[in-house]
Protein backbone atom coordinates (compact mmCIF):
# COMPACT_ATOMS: atom_id res chain seq x y z
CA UNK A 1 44.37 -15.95 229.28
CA UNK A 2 45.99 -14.93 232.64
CA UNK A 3 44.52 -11.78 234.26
CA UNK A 4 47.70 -10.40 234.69
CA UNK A 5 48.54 -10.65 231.43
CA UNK A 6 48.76 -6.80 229.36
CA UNK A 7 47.20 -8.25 226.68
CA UNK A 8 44.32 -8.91 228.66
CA UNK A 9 43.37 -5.15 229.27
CA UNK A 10 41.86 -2.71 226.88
CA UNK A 11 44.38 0.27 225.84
CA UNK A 12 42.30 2.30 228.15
CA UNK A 13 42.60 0.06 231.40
CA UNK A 14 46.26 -0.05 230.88
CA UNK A 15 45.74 3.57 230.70
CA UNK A 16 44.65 4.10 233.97
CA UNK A 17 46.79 1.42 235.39
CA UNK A 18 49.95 3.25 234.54
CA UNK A 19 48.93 6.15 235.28
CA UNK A 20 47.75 5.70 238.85
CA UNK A 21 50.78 4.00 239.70
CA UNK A 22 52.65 6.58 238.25
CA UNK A 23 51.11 8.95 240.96
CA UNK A 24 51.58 6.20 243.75
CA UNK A 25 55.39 6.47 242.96
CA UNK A 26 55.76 9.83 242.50
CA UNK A 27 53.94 10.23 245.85
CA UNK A 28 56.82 7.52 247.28
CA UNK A 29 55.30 4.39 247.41
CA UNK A 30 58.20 1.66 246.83
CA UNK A 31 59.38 0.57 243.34
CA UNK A 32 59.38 -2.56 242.20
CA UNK A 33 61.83 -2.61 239.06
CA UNK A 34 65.76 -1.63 239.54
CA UNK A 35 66.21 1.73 237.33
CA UNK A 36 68.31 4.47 236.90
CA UNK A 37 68.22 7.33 239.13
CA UNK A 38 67.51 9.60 236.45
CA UNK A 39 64.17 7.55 235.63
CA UNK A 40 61.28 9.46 235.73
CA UNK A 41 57.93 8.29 237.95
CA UNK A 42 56.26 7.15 234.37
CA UNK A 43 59.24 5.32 232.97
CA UNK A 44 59.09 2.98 236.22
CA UNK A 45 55.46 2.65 235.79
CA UNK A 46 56.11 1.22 232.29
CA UNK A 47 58.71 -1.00 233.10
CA UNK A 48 56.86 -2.22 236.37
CA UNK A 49 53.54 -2.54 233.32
CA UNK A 50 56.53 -4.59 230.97
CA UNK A 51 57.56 -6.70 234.26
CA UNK A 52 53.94 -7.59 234.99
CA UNK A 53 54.84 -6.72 238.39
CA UNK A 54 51.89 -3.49 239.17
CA UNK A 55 50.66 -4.41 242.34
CA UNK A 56 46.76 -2.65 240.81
CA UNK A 57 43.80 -5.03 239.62
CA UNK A 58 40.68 -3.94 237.65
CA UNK A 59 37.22 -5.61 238.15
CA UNK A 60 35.55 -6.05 234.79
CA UNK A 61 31.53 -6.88 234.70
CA UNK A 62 30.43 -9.28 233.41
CA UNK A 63 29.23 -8.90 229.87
CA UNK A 64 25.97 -10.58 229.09
């Protein structure tokens, strides 16, 4: 399974994933989905999440 791939994080990691690049867009970083102006900072988040295109990794350990 790819790493990029949704499916491949927990509901928790995706979570967090959205969320902190929620904040990094709200705070201006550049958008990487066309939307509608009247898109909120957590819509692009999800469709940038839907795209596959968030730009944020997670390290998992390694479980033994």
């Amino acid at each position: 399974m790819n790493k990029k791939d949704p499916k491949f994080y927990s509901r928790y990691e995706k979570t967090r994933i959205i969320s902190a690049r929620t904040l990094q867009i709200a705070e201006g970083s550049p958008v990487l989905v066309k939307h509608p102006k009247s898109a909120t900072p957590l819509e692009i988040a999800e469709a940038e999440w839907n795209a596959g295109l968030i730009p944020i990794d997670i390290k998992k350990k390694e479980q033994c």
